[in-house]
Protein backbone atom coordinates (compact mmCIF):
# COMPACT_ATOMS: atom_id res chain seq x y z
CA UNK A 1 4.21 4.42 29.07
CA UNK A 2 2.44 1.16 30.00
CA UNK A 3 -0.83 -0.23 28.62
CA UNK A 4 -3.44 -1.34 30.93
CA UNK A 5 -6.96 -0.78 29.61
CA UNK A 6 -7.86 -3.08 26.94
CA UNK A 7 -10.69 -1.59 24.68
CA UNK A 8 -13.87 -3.51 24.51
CA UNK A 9 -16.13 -4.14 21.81
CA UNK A 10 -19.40 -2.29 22.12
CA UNK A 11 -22.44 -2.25 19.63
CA UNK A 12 -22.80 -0.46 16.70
CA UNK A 13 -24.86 2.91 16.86
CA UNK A 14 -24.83 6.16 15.07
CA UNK A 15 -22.21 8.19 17.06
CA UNK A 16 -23.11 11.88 16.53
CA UNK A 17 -19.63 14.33 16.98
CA UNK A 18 -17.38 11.41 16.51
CA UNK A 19 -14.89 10.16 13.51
CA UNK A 20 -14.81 6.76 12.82
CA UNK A 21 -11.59 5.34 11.52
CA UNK A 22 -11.78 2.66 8.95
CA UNK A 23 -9.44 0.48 6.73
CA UNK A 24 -7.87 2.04 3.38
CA UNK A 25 -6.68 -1.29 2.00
CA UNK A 26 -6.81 -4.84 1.73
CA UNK A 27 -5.27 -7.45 0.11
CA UNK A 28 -9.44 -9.27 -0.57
CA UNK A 29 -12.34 -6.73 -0.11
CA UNK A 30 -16.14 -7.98 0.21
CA UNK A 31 -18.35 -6.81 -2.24
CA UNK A 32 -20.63 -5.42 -0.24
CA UNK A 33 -18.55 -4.37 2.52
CA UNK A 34 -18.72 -6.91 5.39
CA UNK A 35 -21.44 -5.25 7.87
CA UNK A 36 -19.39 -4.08 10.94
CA UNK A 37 -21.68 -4.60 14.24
CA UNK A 38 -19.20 -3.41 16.75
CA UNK A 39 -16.76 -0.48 17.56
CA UNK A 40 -13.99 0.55 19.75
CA UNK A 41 -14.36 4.23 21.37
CA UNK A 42 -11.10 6.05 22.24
CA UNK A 43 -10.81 7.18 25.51
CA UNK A 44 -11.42 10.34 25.01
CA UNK A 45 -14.37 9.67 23.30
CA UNK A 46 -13.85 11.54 20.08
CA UNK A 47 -13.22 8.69 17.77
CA UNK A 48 -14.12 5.18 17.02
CA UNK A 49 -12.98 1.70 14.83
CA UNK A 50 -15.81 0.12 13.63
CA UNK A 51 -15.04 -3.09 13.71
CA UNK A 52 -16.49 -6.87 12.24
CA UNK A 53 -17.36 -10.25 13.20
CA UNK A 54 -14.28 -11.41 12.43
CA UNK A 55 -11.93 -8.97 14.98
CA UNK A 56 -13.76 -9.25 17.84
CA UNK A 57 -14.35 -13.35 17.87
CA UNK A 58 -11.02 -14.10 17.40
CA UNK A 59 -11.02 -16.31 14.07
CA UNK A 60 -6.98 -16.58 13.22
CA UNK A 61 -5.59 -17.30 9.93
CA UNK A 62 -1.54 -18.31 10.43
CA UNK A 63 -2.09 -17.34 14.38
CA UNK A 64 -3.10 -13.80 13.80
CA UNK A 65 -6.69 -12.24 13.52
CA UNK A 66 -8.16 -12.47 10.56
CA UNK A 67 -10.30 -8.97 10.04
CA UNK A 68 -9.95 -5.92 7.20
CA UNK A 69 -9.21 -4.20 9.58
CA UNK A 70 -5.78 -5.93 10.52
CA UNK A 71 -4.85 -6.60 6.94
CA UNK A 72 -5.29 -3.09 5.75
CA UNK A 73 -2.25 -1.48 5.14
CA UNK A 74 -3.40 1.69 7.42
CA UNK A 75 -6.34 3.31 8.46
CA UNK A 76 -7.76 6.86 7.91
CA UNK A 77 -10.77 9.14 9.32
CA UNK A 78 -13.94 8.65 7.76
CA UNK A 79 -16.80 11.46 7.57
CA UNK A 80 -20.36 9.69 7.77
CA UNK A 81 -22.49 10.87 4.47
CA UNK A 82 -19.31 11.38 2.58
CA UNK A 83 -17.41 9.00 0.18
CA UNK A 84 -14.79 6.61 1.73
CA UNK A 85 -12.18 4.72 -1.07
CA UNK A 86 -11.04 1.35 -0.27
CA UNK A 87 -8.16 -0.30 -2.54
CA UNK A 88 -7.24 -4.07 -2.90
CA UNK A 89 -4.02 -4.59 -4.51
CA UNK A 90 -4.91 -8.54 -5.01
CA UNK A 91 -8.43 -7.58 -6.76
CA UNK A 92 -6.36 -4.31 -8.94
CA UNK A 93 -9.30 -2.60 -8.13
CA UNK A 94 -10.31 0.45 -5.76
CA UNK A 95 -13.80 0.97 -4.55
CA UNK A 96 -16.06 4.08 -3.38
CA UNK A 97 -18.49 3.52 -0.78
CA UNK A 98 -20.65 5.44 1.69
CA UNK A 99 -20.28 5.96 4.96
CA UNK A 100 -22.74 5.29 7.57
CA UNK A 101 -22.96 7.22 11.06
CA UNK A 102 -22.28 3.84 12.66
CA UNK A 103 -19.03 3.71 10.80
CA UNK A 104 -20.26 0.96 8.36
CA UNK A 105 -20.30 1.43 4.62
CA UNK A 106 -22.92 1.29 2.16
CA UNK A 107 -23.72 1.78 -1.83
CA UNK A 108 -19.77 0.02 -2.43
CA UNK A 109 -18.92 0.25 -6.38
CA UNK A 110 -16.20 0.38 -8.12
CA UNK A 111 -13.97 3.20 -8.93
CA UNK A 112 -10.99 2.55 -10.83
CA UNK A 113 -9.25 -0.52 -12.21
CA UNK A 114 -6.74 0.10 -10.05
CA UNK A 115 -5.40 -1.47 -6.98
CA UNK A 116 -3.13 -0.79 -4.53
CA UNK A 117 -1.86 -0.68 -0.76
CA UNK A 118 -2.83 2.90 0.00
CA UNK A 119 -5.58 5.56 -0.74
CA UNK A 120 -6.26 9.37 -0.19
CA UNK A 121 -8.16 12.21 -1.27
CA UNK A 122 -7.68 16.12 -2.19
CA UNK A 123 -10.01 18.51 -1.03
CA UNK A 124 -11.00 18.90 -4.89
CA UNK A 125 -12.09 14.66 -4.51
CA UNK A 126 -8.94 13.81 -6.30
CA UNK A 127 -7.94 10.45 -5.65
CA UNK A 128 -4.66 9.48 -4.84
CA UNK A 129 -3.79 5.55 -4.73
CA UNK A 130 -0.28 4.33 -3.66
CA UNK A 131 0.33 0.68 -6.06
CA UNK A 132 4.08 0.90 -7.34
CA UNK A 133 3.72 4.41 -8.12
CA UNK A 134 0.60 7.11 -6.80
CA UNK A 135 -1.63 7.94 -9.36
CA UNK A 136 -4.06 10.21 -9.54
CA UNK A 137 -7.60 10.07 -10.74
CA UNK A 138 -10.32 12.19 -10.97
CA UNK A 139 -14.28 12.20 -8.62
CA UNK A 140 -15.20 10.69 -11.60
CA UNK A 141 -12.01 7.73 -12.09
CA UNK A 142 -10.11 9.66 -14.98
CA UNK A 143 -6.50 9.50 -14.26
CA UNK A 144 -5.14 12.47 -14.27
CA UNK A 145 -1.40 12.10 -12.94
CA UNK A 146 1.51 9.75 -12.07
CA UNK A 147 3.36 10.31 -9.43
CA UNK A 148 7.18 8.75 -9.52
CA UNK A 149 8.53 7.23 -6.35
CA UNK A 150 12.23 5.95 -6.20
CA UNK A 151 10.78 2.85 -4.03
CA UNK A 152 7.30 1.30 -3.92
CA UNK A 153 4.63 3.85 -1.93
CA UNK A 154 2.77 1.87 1.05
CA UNK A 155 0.57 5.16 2.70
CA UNK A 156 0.15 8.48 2.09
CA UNK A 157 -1.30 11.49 3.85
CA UNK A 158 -1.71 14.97 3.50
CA UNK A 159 -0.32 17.30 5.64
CA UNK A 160 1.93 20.70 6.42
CA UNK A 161 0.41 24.10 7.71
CA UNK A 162 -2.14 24.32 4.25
CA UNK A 163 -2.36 20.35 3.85
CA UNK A 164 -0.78 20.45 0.25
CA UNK A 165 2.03 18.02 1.24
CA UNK A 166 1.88 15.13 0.08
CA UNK A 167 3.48 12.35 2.11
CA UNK A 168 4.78 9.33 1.01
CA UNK A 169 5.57 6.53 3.75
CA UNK A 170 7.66 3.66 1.39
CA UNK A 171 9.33 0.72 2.31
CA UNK A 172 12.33 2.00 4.10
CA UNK A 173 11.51 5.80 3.61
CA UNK A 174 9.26 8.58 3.88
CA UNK A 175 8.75 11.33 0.82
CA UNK A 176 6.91 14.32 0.76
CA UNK A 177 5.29 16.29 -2.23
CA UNK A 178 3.78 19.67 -2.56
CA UNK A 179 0.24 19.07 -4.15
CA UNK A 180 -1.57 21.45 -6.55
CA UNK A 181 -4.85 21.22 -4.38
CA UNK A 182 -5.07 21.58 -0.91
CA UNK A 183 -5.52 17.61 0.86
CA UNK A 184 -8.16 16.47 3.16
């Protein structure tokens, strides 16, 4: 396969029917979230990056981009109206935000005192953030579980025919889990 189309930035708009896909985790988060003006459709038009100043004009930091969206350590699909959790391992903290139909967030607080390299969520709104170990909070930030990896967690994901598998992508491996609650 060969790449030939290079995606181009377009304006931010509400995008009815499609998913944006935004960072998980980053090393310094902005409190608020940086406003993200642009995005990048998929081909088939049923998804989006929103995307910020920063990515699209080219501003490097040690010759590479410098954008959330490159030093997150993954992204994930977003649902507009519903909460989105962002984690910053530097700041120990993980936030919960908004977000908007243009694939921006709003309303960002914080969550836990915890920080980390990788977030989920269970359908029950169980939060799931990968920093050493995964631990598990509550909606409402109690934690609730620890989850013991034999090597430091980076991402995680739910999948598997009812979504209660827990994976576990580490530094050199990849775990699974089965979950009590079914995963998003």
């Amino acid at each position: 396969m060969c790449i030939r189309d290079r995606l181009k930035p377009e304006p931010a708009i509400a995008r009815a029917g499609l998913t944006p896909v935004l960072p998980v985790g980053d090393w310094r988060l902005e409190v608020p979230a940086l406003p993200r003006p642009f995005q990048y459709i998929s081909p088939d038009g049923t998804t989006f990056l929103a995307a910020d100043e920063l990515f699209t004009s080219g501003s490097t930091a040690w010759g590479v981009k410098n954008s959330p969206m490159l030093r997150a350590f993954g992204l994930t699909p977003a649902k507009p109206g519903q909460a989105f959790y962002l984690t910053s391992e530097a700041q120990m903290q993980t936030f919960r935000a908004i977000v908007n139909a243009d694939g921006s967030l709003s309303d960002m607080q914080p969550f836990v005192e915890q920080g980390g390299e990788g977030v989920v969520v269970d359908a029950r709104g169980n939060v799931y953030i990968a920093a050493g170990q995964i631990y598990v909070y509550t909606p409402a930030g109690r934690l609730i579980d620890t989850i013991e990896v034999p090597e430091r967690p980076l991402q995680l994901l739910f999948g598997g025919p009812d979504r209660r598998t827990l994976f576990i992508a580490a530094r050199s491996s990849l775990y699974a889990v089965r979950t009590q609650t079914h995963g998003r």
